[in-house]
Protein backbone atom coordinates (compact mmCIF):
# COMPACT_ATOMS: atom_id res chain seq x y z
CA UNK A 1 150.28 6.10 196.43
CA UNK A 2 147.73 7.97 198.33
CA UNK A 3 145.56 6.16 200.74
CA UNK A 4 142.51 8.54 200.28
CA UNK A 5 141.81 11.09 198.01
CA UNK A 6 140.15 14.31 198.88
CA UNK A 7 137.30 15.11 196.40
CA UNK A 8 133.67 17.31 196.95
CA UNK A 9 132.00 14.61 198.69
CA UNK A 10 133.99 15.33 201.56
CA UNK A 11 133.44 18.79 201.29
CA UNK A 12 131.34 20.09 204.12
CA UNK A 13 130.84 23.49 203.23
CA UNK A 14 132.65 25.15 205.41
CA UNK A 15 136.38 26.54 203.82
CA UNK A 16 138.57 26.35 206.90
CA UNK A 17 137.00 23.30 207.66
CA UNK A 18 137.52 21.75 204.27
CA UNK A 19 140.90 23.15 204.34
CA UNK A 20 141.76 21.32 207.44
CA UNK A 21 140.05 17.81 206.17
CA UNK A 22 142.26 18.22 203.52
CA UNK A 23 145.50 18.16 205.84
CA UNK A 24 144.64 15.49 208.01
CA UNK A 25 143.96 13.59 204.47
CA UNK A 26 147.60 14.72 203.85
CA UNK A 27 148.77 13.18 207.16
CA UNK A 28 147.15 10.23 206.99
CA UNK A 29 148.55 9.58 203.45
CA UNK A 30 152.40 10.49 204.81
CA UNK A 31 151.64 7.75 207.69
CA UNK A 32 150.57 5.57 205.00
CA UNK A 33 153.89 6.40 202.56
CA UNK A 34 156.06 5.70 205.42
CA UNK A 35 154.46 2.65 206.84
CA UNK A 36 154.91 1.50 203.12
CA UNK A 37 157.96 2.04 202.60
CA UNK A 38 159.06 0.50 205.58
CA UNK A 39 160.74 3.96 207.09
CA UNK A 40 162.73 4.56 210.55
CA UNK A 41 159.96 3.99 213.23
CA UNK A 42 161.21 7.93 214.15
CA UNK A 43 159.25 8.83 210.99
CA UNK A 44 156.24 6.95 211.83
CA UNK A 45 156.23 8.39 215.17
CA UNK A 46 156.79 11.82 214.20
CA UNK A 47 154.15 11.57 211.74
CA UNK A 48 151.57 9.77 214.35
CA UNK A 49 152.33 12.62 216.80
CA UNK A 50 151.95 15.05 214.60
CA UNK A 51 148.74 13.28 213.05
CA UNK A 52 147.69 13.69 217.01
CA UNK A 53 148.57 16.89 217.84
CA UNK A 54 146.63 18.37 214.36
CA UNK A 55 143.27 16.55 215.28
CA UNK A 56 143.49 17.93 218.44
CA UNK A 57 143.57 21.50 216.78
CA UNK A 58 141.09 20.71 213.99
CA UNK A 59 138.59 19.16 216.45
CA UNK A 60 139.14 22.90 218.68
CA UNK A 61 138.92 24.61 215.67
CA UNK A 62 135.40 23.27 214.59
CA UNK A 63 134.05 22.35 218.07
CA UNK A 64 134.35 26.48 218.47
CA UNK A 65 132.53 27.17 215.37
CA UNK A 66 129.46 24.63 216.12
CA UNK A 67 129.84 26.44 219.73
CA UNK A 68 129.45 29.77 218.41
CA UNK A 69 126.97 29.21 216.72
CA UNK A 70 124.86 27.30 219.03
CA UNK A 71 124.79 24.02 217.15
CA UNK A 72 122.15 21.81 218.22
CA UNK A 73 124.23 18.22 218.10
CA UNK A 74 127.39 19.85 219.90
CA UNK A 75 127.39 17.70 222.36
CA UNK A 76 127.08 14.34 220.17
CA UNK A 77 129.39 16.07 217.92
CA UNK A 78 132.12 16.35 220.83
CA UNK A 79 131.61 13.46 222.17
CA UNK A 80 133.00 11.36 218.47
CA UNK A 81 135.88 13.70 218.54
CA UNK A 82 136.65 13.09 222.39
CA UNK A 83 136.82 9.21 221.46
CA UNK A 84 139.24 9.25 218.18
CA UNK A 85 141.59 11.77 220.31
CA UNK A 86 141.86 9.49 222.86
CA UNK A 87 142.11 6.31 220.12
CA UNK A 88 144.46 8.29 218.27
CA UNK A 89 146.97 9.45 221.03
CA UNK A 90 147.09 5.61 222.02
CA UNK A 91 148.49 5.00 218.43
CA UNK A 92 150.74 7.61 219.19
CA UNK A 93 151.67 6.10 222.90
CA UNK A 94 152.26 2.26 220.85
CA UNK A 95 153.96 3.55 218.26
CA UNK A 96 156.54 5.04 220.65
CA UNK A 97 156.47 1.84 222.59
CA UNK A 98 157.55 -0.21 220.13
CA UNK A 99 154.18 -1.96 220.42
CA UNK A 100 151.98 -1.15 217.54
CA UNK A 101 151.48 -4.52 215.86
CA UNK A 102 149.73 -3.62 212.97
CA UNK A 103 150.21 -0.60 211.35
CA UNK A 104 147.37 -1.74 208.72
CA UNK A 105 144.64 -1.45 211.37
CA UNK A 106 145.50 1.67 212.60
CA UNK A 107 145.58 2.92 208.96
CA UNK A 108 142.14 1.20 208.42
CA UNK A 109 140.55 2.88 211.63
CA UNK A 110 141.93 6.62 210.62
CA UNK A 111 140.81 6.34 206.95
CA UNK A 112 137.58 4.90 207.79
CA UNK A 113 136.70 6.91 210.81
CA UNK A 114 137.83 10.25 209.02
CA UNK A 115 135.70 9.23 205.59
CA UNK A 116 132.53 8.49 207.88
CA UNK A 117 132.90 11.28 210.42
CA UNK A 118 133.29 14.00 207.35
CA UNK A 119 130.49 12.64 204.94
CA UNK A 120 128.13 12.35 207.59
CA UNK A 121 128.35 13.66 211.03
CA UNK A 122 129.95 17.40 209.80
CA UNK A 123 128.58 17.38 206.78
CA UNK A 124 125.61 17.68 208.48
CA UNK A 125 126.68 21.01 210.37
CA UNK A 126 127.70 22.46 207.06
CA UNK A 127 124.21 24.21 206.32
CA UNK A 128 123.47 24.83 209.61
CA UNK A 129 127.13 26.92 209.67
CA UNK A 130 126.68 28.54 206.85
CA UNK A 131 123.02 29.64 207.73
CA UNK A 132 124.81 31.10 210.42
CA UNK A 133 127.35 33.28 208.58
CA UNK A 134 130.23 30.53 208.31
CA UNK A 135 131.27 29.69 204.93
């Protein structure tokens, strides 16, 4: 049972970028399934760390593109991602410490945060990217 569901509204436009909503969608689901299912906290913590180590690349990946291009809200834009990487790798750091209490929080945060951030801070770089060459 999938905690979100991709569909066009999250769709900013942008392939790779949509392509790489899409798996951290996919990873927050698998965190979900496993959390569910009560699985080995080695799962859960592979699957936080590897939820961590993707946004880290994702945010790279677009924070270069809006770069490039000489997006006008960079900064702003930066400064979200800077805060859920750190939020993020202390999931990561609790979860290997035995000392993440609730495991529905942290889902709630990631879902929420990721739905808000795509449907309205990037989707508002989309037409600015692709009036820039960037589909």
């Amino acid at each position: 049972m999938a905690l979100v569901t991709w569909d066009q509204s999250y769709s900013v436009s942008v392939s790779k970028m949509d392509a790489q909503h899409q798996k951290l969608f996919s990873l927050i689901n698998r965190l979900h399934e496993a959390m569910r299912q009560g699985q080995a906290q080695a799962i859960v913590q592979d699957t936080v760390h590897e939820l961590a180590n993707y946004t880290v690349t994702h945010f790279r990946a677009e924070e270069e593109l809006l770069r490039r291009t000489n997006y006008p809200e960079f900064a702003a834009h930066q400064a979200e991602h800077q805060k859920f990487v750190a939020k993020v790798q202390q999931f990561s750091e609790d979860v290997k410490a035995g000392k993440l209490t609730s495991s529905i929080s942290v889902l709630g945060f990631l879902k929420d945060w990721l739905a808000q951030h795509i449907q309205q801070t990037d989707r508002s770089y989309g037409a600015y990217l692709n009036a820039h060459g960037v589909l």
